[in-house]
Protein backbone atom coordinates (compact mmCIF):
# COMPACT_ATOMS: atom_id res chain seq x y z
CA UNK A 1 6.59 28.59 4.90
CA UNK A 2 7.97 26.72 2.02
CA UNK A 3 9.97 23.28 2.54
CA UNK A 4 13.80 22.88 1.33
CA UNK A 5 13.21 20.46 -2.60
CA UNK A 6 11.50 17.06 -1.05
CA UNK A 7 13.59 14.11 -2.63
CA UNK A 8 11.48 11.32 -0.46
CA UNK A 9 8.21 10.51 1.30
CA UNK A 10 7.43 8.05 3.79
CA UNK A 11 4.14 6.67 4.84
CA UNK A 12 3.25 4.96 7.77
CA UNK A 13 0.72 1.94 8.61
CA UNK A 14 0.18 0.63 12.23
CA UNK A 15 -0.40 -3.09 12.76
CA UNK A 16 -0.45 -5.73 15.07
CA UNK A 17 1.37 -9.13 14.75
CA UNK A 18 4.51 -8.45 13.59
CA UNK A 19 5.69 -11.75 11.42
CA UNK A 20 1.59 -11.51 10.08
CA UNK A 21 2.00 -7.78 8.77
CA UNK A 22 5.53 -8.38 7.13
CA UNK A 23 4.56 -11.83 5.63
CA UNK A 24 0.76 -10.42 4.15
CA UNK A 25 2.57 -6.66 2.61
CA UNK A 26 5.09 -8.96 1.41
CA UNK A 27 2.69 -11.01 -0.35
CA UNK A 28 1.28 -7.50 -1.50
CA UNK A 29 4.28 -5.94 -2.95
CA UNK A 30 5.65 -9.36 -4.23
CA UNK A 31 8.91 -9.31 -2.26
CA UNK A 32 10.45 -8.57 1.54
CA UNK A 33 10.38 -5.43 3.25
CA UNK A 34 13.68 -3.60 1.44
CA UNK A 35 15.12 -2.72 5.53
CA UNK A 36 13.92 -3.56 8.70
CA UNK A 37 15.66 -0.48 10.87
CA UNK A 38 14.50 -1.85 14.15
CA UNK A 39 12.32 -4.85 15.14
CA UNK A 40 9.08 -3.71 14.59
CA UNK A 41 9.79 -0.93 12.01
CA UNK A 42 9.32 -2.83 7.99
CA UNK A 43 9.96 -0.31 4.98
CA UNK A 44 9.67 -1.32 1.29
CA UNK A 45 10.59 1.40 -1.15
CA UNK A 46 7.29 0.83 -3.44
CA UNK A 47 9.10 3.53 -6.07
CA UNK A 48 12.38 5.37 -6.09
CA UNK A 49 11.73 7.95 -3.12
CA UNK A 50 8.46 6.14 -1.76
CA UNK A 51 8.50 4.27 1.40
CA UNK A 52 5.30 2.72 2.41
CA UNK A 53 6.64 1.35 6.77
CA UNK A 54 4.74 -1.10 8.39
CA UNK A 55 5.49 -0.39 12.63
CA UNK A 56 4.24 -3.59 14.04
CA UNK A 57 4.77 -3.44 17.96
CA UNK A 58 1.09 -1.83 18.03
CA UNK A 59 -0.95 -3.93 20.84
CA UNK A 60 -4.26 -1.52 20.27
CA UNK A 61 -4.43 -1.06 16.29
CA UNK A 62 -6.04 1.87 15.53
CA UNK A 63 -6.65 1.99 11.42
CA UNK A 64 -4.77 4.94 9.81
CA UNK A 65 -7.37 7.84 8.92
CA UNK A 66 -5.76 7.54 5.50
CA UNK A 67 -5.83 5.70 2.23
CA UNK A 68 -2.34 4.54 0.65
CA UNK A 69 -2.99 3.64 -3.16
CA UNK A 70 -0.60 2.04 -5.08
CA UNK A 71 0.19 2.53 -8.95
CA UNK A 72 -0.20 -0.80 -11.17
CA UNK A 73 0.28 -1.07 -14.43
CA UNK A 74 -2.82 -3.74 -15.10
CA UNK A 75 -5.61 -3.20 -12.47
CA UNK A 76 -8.00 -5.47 -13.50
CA UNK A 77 -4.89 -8.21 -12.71
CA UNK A 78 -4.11 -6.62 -9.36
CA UNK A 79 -7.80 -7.22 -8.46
CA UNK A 80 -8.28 -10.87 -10.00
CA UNK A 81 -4.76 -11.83 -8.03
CA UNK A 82 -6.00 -10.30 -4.49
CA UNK A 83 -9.45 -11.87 -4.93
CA UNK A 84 -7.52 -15.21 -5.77
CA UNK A 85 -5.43 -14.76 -2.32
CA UNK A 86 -8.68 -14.01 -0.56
CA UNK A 87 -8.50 -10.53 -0.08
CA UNK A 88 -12.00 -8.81 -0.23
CA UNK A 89 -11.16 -5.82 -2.92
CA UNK A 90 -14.56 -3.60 -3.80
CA UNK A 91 -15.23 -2.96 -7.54
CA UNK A 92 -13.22 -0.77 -9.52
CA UNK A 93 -14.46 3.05 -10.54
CA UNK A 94 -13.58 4.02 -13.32
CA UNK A 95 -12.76 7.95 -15.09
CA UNK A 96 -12.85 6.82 -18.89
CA UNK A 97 -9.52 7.75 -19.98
CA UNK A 98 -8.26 9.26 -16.95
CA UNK A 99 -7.57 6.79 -14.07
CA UNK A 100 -9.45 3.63 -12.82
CA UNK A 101 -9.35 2.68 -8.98
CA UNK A 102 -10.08 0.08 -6.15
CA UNK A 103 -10.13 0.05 -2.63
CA UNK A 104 -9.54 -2.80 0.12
CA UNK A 105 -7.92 -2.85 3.62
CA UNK A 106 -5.17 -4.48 5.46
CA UNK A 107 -6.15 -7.40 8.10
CA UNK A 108 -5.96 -4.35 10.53
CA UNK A 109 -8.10 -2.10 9.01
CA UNK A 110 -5.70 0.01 7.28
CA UNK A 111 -7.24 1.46 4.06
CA UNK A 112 -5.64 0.33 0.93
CA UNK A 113 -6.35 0.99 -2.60
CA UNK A 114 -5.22 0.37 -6.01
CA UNK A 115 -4.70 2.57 -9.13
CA UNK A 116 -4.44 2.51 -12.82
CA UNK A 117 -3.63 5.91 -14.80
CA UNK A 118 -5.67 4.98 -18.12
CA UNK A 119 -4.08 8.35 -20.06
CA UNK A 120 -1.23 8.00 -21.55
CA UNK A 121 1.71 10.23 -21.11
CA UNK A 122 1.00 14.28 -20.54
């Protein structure tokens, strides 16, 4: 089975609270959710094609059994400024001249992480 050329990709979080879970990714990704298709459905396109949705009518959160890491151009920034807003971000690990990374969670236990290629263009 092959798929038809993929032009987009979606993923999906699950949290609780709505107004919380838009106003903390929003504080994330530094701006509003880009549509909100139905109450308790947020999506910000993170890159052209990229959707990260938040779904917020959960009432039992179950964490997703997947990490979403995001690209950043300075991660040693993304860290200091997520530690400043109080979010508890572990250590970076770092691949000398390959990629540096972080991990953290949402307030619902969604796992979260951080990236920073350190190689420049192949």
């Amino acid at each position: 089975m092959t798929l038809p050329r993929v032009d987009a990709v979606t993923f999906l979080v699950r949290t609780g609270e709505g107004p919380d879970a838009v106003a903390w990714y929003s504080r994330l990704l530094g701006r509003g959710p880009d549509v909100t298709p139905v109450d308790d459905l947020h999506e910000w396109e993170v890159v052209p094609g990229a959707w990260l949705q938040v779904a917020t009518a959960a009432t039992d959160v179950t964490p997703s059994s997947f990490r979403v890491r995001f690209g950043v151009a300075d991660l040693t920034a993304a860290v200091a400024a997520l530690r400043a807003d109080g979010v508890a971000v572990d250590d970076p690990e770092v691949v000398p001249g390959v990629v540096a990374w972080t991990d953290l969670a949402d307030p619902w236990g969604n796992p979260l992480g951080l990236f920073e290629e350190l190689a420049g263009p192949a």
